[in-house]
PDB file of N, CA and C in Angstrom:
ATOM      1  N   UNK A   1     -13.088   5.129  15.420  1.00  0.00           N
ATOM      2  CA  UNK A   1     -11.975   5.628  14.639  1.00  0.00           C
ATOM      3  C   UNK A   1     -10.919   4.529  14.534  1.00  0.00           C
ATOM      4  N   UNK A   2     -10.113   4.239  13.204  1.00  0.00           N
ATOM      5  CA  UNK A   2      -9.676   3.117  12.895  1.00  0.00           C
ATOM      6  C   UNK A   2      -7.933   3.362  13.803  1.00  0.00           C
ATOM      7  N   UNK A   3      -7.191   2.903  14.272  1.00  0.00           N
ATOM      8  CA  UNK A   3      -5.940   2.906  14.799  1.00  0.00           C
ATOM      9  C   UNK A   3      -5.164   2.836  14.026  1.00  0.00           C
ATOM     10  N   UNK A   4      -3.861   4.015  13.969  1.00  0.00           N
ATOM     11  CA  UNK A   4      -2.823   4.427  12.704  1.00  0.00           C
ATOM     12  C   UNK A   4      -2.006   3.008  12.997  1.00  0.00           C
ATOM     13  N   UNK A   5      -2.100   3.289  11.366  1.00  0.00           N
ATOM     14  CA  UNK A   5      -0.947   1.812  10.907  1.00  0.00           C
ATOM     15  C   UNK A   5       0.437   2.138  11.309  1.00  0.00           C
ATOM     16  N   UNK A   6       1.010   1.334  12.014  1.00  0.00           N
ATOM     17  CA  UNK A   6       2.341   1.731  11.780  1.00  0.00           C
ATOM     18  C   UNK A   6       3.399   1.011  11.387  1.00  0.00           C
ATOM     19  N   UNK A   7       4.375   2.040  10.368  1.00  0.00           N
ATOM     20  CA  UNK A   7       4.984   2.092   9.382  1.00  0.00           C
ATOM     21  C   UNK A   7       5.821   0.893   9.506  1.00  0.00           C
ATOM     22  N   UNK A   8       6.585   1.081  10.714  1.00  0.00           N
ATOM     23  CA  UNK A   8       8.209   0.205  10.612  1.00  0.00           C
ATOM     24  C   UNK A   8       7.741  -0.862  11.695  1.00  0.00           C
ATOM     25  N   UNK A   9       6.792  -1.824  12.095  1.00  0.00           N
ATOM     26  CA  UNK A   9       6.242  -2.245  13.757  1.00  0.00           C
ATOM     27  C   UNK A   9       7.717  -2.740  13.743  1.00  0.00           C
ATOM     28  N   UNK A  10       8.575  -3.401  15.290  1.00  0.00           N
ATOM     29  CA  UNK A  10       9.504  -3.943  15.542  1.00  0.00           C
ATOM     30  C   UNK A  10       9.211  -5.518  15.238  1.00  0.00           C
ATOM     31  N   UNK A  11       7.977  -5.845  15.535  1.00  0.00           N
ATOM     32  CA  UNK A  11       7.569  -7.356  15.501  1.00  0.00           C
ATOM     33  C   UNK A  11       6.627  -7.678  15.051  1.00  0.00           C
ATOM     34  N   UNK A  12       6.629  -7.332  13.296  1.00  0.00           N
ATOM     35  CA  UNK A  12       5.465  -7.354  12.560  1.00  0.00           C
ATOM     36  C   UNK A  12       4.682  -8.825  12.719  1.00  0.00           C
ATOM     37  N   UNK A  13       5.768  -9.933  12.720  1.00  0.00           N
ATOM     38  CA  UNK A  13       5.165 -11.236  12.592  1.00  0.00           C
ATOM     39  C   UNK A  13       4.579 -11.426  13.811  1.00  0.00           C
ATOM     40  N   UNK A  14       4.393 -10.964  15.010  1.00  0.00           N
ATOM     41  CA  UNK A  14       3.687 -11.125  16.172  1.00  0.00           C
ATOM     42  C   UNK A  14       2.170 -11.044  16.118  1.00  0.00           C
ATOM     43  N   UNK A  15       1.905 -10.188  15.038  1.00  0.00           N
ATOM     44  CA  UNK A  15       0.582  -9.297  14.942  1.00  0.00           C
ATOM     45  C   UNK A  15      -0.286  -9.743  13.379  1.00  0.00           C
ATOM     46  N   UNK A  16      -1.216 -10.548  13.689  1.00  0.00           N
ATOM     47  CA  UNK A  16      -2.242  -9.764  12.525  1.00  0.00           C
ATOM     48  C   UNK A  16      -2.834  -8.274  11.756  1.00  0.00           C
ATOM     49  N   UNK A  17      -2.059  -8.399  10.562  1.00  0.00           N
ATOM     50  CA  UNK A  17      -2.854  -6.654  10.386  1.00  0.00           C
ATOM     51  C   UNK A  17      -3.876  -6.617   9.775  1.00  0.00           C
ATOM     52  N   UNK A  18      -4.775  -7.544   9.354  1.00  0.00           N
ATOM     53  CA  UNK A  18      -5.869  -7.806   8.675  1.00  0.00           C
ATOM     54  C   UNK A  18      -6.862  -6.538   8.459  1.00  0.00           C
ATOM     55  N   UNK A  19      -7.255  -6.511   9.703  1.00  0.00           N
ATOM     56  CA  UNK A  19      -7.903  -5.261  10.203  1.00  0.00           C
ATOM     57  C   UNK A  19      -7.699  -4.018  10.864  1.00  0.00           C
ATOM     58  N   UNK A  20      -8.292  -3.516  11.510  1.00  0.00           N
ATOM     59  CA  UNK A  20      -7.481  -2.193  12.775  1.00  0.00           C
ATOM     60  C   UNK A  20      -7.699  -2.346  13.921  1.00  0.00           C
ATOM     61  N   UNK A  21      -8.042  -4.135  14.198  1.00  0.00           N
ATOM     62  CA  UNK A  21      -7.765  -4.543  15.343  1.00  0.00           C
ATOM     63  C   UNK A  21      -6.572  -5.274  16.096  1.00  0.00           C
ATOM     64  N   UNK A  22      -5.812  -5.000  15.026  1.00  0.00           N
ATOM     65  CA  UNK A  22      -4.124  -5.840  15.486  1.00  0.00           C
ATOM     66  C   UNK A  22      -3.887  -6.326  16.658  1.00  0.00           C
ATOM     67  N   UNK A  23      -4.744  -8.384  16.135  1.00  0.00           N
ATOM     68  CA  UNK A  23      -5.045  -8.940  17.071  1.00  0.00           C
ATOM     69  C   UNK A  23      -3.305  -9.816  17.486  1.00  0.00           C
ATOM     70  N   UNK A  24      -3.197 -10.282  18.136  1.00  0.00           N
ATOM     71  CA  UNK A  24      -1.888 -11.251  18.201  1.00  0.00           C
ATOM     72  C   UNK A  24      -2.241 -12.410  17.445  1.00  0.00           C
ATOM     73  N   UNK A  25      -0.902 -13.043  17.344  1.00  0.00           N
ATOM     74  CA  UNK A  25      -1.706 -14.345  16.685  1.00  0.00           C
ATOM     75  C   UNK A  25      -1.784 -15.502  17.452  1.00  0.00           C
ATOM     76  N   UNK A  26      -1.386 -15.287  18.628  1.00  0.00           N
ATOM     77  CA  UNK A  26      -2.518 -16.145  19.307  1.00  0.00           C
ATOM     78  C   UNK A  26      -3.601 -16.480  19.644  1.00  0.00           C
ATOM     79  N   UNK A  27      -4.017 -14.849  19.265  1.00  0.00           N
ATOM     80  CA  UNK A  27      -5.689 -14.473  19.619  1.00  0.00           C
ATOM     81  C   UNK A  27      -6.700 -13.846  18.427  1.00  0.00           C
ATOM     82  N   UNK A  28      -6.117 -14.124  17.443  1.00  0.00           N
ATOM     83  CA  UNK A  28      -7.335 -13.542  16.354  1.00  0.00           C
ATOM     84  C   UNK A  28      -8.802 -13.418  16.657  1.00  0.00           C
ATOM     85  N   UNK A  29      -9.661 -12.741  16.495  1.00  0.00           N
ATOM     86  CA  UNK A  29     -10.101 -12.046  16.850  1.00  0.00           C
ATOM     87  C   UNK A  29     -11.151 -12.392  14.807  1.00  0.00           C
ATOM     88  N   UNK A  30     -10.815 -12.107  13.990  1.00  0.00           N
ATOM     89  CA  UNK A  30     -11.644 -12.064  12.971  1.00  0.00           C
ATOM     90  C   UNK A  30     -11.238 -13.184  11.511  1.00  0.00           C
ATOM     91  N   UNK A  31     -10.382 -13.472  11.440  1.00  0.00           N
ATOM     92  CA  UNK A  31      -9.611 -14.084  10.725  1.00  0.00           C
ATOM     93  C   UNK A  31      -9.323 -15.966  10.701  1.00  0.00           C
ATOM     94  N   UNK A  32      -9.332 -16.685   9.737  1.00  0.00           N
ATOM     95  CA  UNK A  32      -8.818 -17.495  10.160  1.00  0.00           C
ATOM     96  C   UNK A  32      -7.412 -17.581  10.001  1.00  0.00           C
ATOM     97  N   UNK A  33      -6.498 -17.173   8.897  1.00  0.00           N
ATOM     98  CA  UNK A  33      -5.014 -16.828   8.595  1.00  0.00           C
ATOM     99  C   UNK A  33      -4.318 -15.252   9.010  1.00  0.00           C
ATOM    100  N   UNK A  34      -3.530 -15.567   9.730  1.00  0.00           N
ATOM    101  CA  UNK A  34      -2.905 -14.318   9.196  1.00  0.00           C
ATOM    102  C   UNK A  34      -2.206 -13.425   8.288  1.00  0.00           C
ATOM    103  N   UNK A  35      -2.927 -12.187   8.166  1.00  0.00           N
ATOM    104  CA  UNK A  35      -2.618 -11.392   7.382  1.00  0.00           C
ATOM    105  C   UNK A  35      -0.855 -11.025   7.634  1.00  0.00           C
ATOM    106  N   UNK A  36      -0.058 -10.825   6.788  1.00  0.00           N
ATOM    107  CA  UNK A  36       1.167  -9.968   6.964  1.00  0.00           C
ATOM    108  C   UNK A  36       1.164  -8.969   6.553  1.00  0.00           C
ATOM    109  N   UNK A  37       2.263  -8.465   7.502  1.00  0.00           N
ATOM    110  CA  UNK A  37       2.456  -7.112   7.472  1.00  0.00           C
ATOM    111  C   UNK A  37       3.064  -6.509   6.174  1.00  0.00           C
ATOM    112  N   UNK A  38       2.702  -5.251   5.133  1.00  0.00           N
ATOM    113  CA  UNK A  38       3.249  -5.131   4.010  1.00  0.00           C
ATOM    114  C   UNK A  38       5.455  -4.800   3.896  1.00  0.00           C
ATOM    115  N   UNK A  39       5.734  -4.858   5.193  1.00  0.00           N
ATOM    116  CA  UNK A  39       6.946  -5.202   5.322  1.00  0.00           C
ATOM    117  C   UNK A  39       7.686  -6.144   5.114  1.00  0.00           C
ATOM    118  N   UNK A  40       6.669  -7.712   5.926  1.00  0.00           N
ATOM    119  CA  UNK A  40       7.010  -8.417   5.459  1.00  0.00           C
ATOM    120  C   UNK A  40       7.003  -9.390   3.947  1.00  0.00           C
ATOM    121  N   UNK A  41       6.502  -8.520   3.180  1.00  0.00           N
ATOM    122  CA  UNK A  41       6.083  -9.251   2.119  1.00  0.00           C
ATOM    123  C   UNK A  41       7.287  -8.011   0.877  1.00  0.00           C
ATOM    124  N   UNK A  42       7.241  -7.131   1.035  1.00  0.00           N
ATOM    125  CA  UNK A  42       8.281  -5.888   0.541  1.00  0.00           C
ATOM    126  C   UNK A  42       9.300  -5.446   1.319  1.00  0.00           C
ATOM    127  N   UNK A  43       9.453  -5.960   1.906  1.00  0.00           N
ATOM    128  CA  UNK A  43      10.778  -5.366   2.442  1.00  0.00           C
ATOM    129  C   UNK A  43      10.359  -3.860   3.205  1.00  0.00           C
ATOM    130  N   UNK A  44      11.741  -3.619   4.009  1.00  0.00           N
ATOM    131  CA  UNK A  44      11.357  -2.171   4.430  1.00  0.00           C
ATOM    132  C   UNK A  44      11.216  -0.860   4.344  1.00  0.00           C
ATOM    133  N   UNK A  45      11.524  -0.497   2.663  1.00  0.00           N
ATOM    134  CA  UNK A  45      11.359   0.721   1.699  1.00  0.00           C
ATOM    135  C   UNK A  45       9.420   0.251   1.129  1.00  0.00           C
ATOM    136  N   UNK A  46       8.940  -0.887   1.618  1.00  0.00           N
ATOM    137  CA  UNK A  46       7.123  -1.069   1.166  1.00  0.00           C
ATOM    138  C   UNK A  46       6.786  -0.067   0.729  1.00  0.00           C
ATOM    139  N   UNK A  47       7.124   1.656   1.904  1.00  0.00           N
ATOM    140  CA  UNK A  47       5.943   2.735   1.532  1.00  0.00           C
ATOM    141  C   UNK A  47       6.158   3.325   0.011  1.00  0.00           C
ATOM    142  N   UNK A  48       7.473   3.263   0.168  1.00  0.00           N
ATOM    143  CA  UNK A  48       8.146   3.879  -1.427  1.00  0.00           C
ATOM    144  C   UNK A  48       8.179   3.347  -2.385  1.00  0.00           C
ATOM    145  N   UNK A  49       8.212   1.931  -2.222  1.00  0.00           N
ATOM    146  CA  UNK A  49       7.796   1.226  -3.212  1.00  0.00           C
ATOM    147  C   UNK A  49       6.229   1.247  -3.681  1.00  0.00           C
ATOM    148  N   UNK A  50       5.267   1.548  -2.720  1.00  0.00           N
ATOM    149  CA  UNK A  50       3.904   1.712  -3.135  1.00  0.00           C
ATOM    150  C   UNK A  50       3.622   2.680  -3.455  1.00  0.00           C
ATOM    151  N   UNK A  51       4.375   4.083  -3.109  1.00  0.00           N
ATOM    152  CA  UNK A  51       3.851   5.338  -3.561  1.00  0.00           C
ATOM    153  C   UNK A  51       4.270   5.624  -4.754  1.00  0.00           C
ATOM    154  N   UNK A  52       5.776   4.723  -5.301  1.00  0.00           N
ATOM    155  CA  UNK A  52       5.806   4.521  -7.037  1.00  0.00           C
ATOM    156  C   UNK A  52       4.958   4.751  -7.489  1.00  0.00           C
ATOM    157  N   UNK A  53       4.745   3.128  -7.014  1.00  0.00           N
ATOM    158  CA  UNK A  53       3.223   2.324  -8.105  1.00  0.00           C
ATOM    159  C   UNK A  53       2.102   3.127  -8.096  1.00  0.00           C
ATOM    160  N   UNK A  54       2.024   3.712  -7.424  1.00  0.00           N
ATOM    161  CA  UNK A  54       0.583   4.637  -7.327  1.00  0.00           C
ATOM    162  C   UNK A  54       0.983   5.975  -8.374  1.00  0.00           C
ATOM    163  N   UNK A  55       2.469   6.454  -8.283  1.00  0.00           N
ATOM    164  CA  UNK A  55       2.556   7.772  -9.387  1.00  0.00           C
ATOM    165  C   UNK A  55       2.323   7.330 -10.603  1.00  0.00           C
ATOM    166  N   UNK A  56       1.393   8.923 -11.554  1.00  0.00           N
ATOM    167  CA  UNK A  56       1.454   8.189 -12.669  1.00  0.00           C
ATOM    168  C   UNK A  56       2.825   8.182 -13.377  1.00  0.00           C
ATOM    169  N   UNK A  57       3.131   7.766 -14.292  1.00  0.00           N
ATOM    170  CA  UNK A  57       4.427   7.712 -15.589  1.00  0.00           C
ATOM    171  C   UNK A  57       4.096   8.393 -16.393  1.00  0.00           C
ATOM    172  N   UNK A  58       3.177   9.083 -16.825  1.00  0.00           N
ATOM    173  CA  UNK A  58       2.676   9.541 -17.745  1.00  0.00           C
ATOM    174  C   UNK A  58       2.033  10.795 -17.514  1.00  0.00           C
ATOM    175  N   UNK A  59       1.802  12.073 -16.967  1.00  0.00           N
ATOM    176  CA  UNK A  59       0.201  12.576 -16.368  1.00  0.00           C
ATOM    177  C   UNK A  59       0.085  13.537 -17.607  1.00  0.00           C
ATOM    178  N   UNK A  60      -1.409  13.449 -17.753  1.00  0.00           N
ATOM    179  CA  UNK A  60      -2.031  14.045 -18.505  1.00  0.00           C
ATOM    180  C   UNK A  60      -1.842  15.820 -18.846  1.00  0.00           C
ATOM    181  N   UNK A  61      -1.661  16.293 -19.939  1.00  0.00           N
ATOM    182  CA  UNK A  61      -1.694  17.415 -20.072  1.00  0.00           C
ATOM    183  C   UNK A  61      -2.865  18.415 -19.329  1.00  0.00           C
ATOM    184  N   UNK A  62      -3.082  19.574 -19.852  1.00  0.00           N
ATOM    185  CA  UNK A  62      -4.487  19.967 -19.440  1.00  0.00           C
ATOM    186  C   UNK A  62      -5.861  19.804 -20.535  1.00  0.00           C
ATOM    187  N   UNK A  63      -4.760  19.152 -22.259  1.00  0.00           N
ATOM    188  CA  UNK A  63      -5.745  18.774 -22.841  1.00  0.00           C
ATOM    189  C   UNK A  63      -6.353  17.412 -22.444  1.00  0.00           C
ATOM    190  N   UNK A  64      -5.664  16.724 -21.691  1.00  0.00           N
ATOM    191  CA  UNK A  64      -5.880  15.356 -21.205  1.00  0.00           C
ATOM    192  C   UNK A  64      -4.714  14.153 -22.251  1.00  0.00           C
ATOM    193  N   UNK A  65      -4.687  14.883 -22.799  1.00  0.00           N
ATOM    194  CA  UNK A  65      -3.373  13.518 -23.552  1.00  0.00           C
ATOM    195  C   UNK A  65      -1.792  13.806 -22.302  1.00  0.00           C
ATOM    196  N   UNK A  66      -1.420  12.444 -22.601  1.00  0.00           N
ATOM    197  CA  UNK A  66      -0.097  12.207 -22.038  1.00  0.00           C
ATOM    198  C   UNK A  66       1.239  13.090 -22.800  1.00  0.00           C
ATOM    199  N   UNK A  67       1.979  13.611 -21.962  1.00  0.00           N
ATOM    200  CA  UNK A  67       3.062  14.407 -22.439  1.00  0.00           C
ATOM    201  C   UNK A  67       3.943  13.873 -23.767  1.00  0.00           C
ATOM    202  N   UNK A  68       3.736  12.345 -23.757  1.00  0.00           N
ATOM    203  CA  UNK A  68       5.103  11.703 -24.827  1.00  0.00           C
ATOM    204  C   UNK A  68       4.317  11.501 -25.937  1.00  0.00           C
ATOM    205  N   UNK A  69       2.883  11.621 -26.318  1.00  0.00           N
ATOM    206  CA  UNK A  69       2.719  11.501 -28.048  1.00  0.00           C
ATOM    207  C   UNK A  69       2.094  13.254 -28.290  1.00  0.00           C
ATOM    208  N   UNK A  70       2.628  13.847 -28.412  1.00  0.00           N
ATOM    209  CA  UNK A  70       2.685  15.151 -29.366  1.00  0.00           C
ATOM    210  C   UNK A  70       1.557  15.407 -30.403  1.00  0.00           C
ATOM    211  N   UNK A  71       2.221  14.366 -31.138  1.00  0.00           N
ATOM    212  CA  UNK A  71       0.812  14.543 -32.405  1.00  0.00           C
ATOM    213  C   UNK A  71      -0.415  13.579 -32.541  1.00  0.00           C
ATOM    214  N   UNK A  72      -1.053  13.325 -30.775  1.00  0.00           N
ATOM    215  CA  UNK A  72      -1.970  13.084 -30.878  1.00  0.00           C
ATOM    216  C   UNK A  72      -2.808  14.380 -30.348  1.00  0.00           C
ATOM    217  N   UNK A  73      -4.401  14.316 -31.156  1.00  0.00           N
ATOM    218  CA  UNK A  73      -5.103  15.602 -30.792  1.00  0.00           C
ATOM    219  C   UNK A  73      -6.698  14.653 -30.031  1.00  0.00           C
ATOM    220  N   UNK A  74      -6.813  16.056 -29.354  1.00  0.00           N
ATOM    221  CA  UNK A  74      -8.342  15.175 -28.405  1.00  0.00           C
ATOM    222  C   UNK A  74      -9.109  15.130 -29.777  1.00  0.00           C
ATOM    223  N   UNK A  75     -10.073  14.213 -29.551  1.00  0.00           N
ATOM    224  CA  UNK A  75     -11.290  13.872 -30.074  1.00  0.00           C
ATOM    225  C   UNK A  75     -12.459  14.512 -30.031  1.00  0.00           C
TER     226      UNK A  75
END
């Protein structure tokens, strides 16, 4: 079973997160670079910023067209 990511670590740069073996980086373990943590690369709102990107902007009716063109009809 893989080990929960966690969200806020205190000392992300200490740690490889490559995998779900969050090796140190003294001791990698699978890697030749280390991976960073998505904190350090986004800042510390990352999760909210990714769960944006993941909503749609658009979602589909139940005919399947998007809410903002009206007078398009399915095919």
């Amino acid at each position: 079973m893989a080990k929960k990511f966690p969200l806020h670590p205190a000392n992300p740069e200490r740690i490889c997160w490559g995998c779900d073996q969050f090796c140190a980086i003294t001791a990698m373990a699978c890697a030749n670079e280390r991976s960073p943590h998505p904190a350090e690369l986004f800042g510390d709102d990352w999760l909210a910023w990714g769960e944006q990107q993941l909503a749609p902007d658009n979602p589909p009716t139940a005919s399947g067209q998007p809410t903002d063109h009206p007078t398009r009809h399915p095919v």
